[in-house]
N, C-alpha and C. Protein backbone atom coordinates (compact mmCIF):
# COMPACT_ATOMS: atom_id res chain seq x y z
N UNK A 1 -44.58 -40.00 -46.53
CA UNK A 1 -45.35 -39.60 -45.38
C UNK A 1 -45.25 -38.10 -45.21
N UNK A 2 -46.42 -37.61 -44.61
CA UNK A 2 -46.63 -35.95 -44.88
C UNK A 2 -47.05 -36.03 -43.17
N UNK A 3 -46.56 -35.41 -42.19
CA UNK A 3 -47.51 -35.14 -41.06
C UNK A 3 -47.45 -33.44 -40.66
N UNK A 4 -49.02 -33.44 -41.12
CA UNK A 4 -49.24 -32.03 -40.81
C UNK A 4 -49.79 -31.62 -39.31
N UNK A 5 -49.26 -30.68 -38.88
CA UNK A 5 -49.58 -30.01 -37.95
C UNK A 5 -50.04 -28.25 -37.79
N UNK A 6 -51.13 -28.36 -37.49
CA UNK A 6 -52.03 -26.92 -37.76
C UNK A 6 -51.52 -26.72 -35.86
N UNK A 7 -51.43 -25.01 -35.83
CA UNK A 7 -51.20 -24.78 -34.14
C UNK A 7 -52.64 -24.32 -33.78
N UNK A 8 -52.99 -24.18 -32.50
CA UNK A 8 -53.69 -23.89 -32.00
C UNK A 8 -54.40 -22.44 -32.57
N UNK A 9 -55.47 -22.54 -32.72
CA UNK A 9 -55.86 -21.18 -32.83
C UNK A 9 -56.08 -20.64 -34.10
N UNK A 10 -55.28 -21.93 -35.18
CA UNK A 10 -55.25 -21.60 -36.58
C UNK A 10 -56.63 -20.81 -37.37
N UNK A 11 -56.29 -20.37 -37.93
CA UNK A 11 -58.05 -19.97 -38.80
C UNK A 11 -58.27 -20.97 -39.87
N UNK A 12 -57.42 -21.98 -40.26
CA UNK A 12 -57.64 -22.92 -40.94
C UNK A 12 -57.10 -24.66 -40.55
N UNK A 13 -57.80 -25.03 -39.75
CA UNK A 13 -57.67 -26.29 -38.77
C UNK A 13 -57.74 -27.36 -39.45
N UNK A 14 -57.22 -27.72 -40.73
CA UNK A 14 -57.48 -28.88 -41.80
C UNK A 14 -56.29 -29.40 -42.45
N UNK A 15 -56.25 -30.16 -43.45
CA UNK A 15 -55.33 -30.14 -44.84
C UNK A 15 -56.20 -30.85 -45.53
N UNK A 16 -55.64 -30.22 -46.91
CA UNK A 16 -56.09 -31.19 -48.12
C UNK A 16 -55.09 -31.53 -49.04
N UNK A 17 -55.86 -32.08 -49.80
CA UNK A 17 -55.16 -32.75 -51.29
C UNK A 17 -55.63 -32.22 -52.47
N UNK A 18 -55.11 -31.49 -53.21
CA UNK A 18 -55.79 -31.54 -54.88
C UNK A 18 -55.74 -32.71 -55.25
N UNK A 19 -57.49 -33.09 -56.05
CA UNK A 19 -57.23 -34.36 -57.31
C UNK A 19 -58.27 -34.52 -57.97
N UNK A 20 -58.19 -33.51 -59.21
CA UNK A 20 -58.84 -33.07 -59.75
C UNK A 20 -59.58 -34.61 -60.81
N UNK A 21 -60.54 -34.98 -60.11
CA UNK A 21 -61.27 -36.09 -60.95
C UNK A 21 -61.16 -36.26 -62.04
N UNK A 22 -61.13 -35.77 -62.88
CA UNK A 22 -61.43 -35.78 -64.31
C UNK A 22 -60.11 -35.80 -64.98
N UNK A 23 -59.20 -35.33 -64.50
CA UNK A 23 -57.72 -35.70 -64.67
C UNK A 23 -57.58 -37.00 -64.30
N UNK A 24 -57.81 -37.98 -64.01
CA UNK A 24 -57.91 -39.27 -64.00
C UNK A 24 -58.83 -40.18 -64.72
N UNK A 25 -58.20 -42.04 -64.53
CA UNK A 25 -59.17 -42.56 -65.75
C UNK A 25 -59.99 -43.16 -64.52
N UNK A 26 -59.41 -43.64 -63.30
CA UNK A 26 -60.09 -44.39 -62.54
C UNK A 26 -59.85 -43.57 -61.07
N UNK A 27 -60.92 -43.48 -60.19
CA UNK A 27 -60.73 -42.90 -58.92
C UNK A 27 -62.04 -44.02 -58.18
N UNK A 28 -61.00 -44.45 -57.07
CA UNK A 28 -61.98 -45.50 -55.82
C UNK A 28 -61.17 -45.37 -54.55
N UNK A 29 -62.18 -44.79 -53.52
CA UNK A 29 -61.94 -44.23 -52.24
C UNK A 29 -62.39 -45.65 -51.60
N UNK A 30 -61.40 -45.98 -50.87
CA UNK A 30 -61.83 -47.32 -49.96
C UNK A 30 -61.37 -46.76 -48.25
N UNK A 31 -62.05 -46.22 -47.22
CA UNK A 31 -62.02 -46.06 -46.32
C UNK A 31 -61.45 -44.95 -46.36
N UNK A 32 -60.02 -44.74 -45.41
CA UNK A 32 -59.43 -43.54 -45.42
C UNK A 32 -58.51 -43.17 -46.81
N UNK A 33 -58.85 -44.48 -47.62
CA UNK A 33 -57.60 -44.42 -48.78
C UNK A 33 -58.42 -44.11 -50.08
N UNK A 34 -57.45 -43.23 -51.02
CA UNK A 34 -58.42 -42.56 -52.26
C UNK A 34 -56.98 -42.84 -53.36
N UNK A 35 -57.53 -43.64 -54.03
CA UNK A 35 -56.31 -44.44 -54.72
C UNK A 35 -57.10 -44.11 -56.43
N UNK A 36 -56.10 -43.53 -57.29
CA UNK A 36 -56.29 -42.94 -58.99
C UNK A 36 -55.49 -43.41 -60.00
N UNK A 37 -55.68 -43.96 -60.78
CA UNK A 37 -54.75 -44.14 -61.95
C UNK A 37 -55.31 -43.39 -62.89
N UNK A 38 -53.87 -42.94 -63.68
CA UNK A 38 -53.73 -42.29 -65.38
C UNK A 38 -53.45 -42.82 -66.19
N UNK A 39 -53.56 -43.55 -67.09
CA UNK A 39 -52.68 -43.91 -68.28
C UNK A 39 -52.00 -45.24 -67.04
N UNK A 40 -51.09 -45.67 -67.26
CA UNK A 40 -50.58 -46.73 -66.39
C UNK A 40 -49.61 -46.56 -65.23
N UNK A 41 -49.90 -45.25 -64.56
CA UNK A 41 -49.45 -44.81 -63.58
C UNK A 41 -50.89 -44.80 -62.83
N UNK A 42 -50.60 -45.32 -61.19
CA UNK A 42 -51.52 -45.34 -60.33
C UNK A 42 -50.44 -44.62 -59.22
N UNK A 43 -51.60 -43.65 -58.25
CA UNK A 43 -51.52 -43.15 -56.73
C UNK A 43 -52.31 -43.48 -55.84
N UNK A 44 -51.99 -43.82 -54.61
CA UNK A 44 -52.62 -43.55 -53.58
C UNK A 44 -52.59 -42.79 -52.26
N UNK A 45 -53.32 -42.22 -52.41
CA UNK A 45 -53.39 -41.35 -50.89
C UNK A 45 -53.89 -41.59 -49.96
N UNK A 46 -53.31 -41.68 -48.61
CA UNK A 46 -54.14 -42.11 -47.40
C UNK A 46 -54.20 -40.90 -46.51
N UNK A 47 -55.17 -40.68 -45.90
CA UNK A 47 -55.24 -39.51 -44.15
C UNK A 47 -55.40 -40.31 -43.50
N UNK A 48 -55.06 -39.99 -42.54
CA UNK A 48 -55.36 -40.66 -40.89
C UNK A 48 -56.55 -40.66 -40.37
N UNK A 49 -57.36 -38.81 -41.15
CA UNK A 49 -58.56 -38.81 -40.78
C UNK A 49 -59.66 -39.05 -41.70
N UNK A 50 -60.70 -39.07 -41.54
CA UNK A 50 -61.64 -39.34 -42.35
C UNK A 50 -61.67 -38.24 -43.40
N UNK A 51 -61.71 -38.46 -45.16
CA UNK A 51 -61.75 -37.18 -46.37
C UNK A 51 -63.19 -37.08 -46.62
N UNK A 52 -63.63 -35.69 -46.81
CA UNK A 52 -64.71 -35.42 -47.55
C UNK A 52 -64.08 -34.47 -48.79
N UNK A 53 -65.30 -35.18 -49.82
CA UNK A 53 -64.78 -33.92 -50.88
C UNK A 53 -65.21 -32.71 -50.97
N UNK A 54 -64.76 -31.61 -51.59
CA UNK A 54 -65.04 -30.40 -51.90
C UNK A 54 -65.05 -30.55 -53.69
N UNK A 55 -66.19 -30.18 -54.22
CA UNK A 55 -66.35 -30.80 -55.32
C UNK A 55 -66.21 -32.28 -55.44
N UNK A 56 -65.41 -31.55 -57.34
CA UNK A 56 -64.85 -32.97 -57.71
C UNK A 56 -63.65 -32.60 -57.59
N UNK A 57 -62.38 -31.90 -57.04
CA UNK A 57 -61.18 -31.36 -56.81
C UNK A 57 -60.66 -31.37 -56.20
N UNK A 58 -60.99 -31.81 -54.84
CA UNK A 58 -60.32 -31.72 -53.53
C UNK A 58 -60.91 -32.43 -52.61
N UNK A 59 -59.70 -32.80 -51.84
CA UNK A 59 -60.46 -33.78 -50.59
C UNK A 59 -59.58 -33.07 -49.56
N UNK A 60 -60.56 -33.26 -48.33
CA UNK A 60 -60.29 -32.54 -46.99
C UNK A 60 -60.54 -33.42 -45.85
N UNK A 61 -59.00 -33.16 -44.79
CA UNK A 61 -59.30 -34.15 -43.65
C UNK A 61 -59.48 -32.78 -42.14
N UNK A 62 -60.77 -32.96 -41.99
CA UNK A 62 -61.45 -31.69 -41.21
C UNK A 62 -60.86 -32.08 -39.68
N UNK A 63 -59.19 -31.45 -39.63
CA UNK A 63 -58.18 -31.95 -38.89
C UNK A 63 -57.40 -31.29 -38.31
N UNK A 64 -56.79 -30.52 -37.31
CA UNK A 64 -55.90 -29.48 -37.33
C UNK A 64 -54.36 -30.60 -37.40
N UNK A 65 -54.58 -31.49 -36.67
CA UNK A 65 -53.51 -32.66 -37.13
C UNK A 65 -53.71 -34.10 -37.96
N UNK A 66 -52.63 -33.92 -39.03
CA UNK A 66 -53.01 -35.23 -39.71
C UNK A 66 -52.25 -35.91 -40.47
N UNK A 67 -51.84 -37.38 -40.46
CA UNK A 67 -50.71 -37.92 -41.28
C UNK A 67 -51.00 -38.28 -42.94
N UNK A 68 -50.57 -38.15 -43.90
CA UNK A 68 -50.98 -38.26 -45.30
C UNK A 68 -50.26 -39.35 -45.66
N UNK A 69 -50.06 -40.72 -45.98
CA UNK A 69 -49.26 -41.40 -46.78
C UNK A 69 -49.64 -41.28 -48.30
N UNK A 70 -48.07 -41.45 -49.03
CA UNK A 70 -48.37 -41.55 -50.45
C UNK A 70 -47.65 -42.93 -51.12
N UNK A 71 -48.33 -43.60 -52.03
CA UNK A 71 -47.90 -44.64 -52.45
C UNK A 71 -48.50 -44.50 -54.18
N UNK A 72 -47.02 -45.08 -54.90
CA UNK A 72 -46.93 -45.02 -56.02
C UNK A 72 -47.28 -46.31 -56.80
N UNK A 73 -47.19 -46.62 -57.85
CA UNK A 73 -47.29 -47.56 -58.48
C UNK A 73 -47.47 -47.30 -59.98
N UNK A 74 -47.16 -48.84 -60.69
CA UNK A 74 -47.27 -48.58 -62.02
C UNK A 74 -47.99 -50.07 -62.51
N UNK A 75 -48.57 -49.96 -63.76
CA UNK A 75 -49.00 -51.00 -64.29
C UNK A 75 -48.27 -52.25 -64.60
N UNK A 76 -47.09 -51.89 -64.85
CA UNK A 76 -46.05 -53.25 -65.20
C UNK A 76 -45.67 -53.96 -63.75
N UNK A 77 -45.38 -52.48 -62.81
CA UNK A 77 -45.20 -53.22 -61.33
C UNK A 77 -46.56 -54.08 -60.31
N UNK A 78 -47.49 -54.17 -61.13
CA UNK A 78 -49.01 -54.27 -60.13
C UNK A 78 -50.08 -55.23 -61.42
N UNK A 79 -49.57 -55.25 -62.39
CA UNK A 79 -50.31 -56.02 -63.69
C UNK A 79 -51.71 -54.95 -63.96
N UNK A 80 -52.82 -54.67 -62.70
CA UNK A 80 -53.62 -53.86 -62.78
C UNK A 80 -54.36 -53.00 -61.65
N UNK A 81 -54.66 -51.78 -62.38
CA UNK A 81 -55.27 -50.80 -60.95
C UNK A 81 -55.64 -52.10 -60.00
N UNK A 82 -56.91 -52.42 -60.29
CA UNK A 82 -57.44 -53.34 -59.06
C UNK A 82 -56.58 -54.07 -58.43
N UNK A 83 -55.47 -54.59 -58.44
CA UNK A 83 -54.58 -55.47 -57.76
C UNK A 83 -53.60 -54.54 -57.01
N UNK A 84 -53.73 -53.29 -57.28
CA UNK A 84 -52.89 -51.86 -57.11
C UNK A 84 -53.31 -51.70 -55.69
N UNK A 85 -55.26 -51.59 -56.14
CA UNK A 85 -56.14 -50.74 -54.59
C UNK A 85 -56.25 -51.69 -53.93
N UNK A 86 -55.99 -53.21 -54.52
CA UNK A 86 -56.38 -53.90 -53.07
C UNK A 86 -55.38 -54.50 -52.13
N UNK A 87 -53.88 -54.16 -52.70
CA UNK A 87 -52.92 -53.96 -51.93
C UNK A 87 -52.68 -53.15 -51.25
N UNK A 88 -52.88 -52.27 -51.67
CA UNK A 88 -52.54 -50.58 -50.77
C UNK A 88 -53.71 -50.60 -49.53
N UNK A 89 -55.25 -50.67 -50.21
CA UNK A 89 -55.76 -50.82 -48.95
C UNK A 89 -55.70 -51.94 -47.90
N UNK A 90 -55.32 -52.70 -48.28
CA UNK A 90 -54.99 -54.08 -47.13
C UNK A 90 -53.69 -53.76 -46.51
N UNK A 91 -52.68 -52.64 -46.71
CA UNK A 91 -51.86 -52.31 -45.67
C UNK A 91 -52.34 -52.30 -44.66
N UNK A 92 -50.97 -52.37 -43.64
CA UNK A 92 -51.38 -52.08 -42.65
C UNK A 92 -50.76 -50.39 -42.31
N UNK A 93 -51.69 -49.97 -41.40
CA UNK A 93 -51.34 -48.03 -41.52
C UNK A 93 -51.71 -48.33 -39.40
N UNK A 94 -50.75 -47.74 -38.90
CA UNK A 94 -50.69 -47.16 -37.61
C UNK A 94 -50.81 -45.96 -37.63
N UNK A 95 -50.99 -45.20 -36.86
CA UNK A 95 -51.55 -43.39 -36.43
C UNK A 95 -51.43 -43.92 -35.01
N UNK A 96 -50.50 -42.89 -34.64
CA UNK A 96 -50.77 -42.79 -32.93
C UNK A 96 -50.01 -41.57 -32.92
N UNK A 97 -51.10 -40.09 -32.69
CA UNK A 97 -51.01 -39.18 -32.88
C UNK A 97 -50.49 -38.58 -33.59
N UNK A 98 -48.98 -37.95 -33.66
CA UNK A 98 -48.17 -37.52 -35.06
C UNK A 98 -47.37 -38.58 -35.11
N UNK A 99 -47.37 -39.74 -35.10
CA UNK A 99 -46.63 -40.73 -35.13
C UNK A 99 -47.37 -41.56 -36.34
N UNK A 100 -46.56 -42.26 -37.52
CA UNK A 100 -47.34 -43.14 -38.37
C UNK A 100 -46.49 -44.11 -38.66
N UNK A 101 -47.18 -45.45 -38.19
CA UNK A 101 -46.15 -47.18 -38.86
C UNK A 101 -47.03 -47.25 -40.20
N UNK A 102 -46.47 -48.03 -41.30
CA UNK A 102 -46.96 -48.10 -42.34
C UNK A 102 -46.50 -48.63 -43.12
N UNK A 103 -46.43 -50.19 -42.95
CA UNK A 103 -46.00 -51.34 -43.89
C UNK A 103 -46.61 -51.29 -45.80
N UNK A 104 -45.55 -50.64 -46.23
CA UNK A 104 -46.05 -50.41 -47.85
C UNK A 104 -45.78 -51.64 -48.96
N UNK A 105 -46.92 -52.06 -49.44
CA UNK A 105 -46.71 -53.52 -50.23
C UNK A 105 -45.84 -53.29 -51.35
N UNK A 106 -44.67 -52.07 -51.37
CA UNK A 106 -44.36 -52.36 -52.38
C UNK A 106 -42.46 -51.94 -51.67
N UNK A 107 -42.30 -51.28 -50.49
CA UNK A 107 -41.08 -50.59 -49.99
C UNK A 107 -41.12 -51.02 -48.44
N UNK A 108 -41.88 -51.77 -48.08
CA UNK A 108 -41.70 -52.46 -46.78
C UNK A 108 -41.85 -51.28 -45.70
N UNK A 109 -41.62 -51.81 -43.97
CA UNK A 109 -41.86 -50.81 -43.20
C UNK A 109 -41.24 -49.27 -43.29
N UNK A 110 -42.26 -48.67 -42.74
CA UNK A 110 -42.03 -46.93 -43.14
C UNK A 110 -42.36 -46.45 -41.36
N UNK A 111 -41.47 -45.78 -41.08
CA UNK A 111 -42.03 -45.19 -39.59
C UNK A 111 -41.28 -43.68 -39.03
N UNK A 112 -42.36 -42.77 -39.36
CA UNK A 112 -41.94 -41.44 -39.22
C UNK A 112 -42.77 -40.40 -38.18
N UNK A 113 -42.34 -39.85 -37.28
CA UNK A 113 -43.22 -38.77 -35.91
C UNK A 113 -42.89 -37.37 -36.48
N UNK A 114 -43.40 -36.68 -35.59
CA UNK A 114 -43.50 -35.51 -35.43
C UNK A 114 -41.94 -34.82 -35.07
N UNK A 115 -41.73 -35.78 -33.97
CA UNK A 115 -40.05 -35.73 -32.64
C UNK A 115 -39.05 -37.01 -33.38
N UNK A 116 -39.49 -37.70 -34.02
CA UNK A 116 -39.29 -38.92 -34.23
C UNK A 116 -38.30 -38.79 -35.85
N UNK A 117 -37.48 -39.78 -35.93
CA UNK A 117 -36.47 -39.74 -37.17
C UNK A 117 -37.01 -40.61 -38.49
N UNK A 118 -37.50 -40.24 -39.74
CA UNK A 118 -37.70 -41.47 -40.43
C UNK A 118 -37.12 -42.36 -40.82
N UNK A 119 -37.66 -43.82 -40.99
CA UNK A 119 -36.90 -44.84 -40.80
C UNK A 119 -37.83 -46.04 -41.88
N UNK A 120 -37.08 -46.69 -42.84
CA UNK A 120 -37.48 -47.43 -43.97
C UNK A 120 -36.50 -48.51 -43.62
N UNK A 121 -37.16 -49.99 -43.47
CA UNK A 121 -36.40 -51.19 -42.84
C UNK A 121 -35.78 -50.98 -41.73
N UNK A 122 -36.23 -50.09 -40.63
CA UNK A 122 -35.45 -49.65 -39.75
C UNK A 122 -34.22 -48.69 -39.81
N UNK A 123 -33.80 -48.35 -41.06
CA UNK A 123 -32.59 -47.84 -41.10
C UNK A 123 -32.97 -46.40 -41.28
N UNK A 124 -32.44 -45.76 -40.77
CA UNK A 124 -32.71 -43.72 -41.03
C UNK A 124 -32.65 -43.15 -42.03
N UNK A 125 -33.47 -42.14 -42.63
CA UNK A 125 -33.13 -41.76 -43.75
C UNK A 125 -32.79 -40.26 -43.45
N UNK A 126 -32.22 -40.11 -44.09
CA UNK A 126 -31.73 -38.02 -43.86
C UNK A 126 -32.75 -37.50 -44.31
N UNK A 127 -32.85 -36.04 -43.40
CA UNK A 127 -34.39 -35.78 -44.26
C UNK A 127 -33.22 -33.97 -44.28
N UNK A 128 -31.98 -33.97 -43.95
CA UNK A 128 -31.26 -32.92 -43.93
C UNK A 128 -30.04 -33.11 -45.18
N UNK A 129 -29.31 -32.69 -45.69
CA UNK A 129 -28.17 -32.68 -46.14
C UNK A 129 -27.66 -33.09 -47.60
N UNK A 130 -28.75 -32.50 -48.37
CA UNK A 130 -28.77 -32.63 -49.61
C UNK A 130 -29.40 -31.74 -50.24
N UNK A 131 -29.35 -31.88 -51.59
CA UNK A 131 -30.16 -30.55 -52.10
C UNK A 131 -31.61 -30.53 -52.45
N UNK A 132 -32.44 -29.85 -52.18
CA UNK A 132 -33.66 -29.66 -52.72
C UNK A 132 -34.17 -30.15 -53.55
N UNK A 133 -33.20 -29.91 -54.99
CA UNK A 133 -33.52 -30.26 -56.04
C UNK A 133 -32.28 -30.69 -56.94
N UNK A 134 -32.40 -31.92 -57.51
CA UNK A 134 -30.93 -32.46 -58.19
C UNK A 134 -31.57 -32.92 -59.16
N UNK A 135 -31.67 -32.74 -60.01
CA UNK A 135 -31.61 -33.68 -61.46
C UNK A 135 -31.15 -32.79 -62.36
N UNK A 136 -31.47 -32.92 -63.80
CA UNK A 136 -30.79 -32.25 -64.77
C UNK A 136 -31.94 -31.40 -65.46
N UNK A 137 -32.71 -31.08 -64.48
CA UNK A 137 -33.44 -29.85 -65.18
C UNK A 137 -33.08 -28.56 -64.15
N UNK A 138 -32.59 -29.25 -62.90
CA UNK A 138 -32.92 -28.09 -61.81
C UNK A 138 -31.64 -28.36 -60.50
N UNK A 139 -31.11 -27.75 -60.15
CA UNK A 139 -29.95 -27.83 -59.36
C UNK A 139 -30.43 -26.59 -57.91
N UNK A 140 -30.94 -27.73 -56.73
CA UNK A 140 -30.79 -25.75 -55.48
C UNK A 140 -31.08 -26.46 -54.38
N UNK A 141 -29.85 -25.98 -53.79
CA UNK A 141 -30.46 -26.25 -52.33
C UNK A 141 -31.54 -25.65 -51.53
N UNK A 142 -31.75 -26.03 -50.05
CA UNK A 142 -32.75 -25.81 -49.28
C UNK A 142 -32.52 -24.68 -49.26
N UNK A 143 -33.46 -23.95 -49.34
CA UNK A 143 -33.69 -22.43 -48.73
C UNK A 143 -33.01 -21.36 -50.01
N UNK A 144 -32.60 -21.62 -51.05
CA UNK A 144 -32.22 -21.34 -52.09
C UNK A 144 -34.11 -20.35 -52.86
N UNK A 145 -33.67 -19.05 -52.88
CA UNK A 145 -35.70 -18.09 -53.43
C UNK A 145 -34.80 -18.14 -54.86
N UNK A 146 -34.22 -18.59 -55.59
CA UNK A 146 -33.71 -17.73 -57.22
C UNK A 146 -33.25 -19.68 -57.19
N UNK A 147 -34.16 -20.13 -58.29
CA UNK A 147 -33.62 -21.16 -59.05
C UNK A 147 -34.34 -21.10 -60.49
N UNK A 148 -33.24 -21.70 -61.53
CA UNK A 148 -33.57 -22.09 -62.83
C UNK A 148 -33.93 -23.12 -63.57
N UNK A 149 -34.80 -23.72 -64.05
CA UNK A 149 -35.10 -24.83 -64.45
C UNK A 149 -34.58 -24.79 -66.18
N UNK A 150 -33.99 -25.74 -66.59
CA UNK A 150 -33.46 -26.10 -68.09
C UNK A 150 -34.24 -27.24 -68.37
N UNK A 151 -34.63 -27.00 -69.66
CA UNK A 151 -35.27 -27.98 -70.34
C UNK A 151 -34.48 -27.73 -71.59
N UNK A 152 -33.54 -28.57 -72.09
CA UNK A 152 -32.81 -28.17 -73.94
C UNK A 152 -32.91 -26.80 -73.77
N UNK A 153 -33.42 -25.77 -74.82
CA UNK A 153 -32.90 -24.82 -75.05
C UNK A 153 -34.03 -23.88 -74.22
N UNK A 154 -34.76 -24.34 -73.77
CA UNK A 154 -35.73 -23.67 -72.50
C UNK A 154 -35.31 -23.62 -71.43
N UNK A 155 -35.36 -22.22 -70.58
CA UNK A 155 -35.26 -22.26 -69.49
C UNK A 155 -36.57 -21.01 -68.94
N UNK A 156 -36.39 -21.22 -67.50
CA UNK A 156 -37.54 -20.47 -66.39
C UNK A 156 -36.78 -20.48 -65.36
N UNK A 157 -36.66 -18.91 -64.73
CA UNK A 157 -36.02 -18.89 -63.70
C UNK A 157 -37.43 -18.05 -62.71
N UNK A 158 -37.34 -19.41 -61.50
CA UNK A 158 -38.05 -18.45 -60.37
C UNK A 158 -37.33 -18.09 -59.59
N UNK A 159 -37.84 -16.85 -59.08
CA UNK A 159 -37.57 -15.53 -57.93
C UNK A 159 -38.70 -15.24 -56.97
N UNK A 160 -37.89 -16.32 -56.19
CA UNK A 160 -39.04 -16.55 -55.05
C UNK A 160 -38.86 -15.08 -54.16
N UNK A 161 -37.81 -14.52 -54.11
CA UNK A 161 -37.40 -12.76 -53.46
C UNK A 161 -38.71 -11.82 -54.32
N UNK A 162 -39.17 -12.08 -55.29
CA UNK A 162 -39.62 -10.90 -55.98
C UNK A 162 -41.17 -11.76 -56.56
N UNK A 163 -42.32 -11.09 -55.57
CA UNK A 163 -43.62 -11.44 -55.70
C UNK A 163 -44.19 -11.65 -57.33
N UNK A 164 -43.66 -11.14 -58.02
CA UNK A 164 -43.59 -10.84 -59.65
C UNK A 164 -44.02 -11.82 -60.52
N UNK A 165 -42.99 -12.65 -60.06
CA UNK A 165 -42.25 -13.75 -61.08
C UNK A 165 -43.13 -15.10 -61.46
């Protein structure tokens, strides 16, 4: 769950999504939900508000506030896309203002606000007190501008301090 909030007055009163069509094998928008598979990985994206596209690249919810759910999936977990989109869209999705309930057919209830704590089966999840980034390409906590990414004998270090990089 993504809930964006634009302030008053913004010069840009929206959000979007990159998803660049053609980088996908299958794309079907069913209401507020715009659900893609690759190869045997499927996504879906939901807004709260109604998407129009910009091109074929981007979709926009013409919103200064707006909740985004994301839901994953795979072919072995779902047998096929179509059994993918017609789960995801037969969720059920609440919106009540920056507030979103959102029973996911695959991770059960999801319920996250603006003021509000997120919560998966009811139980809280930390959204504080860990690091940014943990796996074994990339090690940094929050608020960390200088991290290195390792790949084997590759590495890339960004310097978020120095416009440059």
């Amino acid at each position: 769950m993504c809930i964006h909030h634009v302030p008053a007055g913004d010069a840009l009163p929206y959000s979007h999504a990159y998803a660049p069509c053609a980088a996908f094998d299958e794309v079907v928008q069913r209401g507020n939900w715009l659900c893609l598979s690759k190869d045997d990985g499927f996504f879906a994206l939901y807004s709260q508000h109604p998407i129009r596209w910009l091109q074929d690249n981007e979709v926009r919810a013409d919103a200064p506030d707006n909740i985004w759910l994301c839901e994953l999936g795979t072919r072995q977990q779902w047998g096929s896309f179509s059994s993918f989109v017609q789960a995801v869209t037969a969720s059920t999705v609440t919106c009540e203002g920056l507030q979103a309930y959102y029973k996911s057919p695959s991770q059960g209830w999801f319920e996250f606000g603006w003021h509000g704590p997120l919560r998966v089966q009811g139980q809280p999840v930390a959204l504080r007190g860990y690091k940014r980034f943990d796996s074994p390409y990339c090690r940094a906590e929050f608020g960390d501008l200088r991290m290195t990414i390792r790949c084997g004998e590759q590495s890339h270090t960004l310097d978020l301090t120095d416009a440059t990089t």
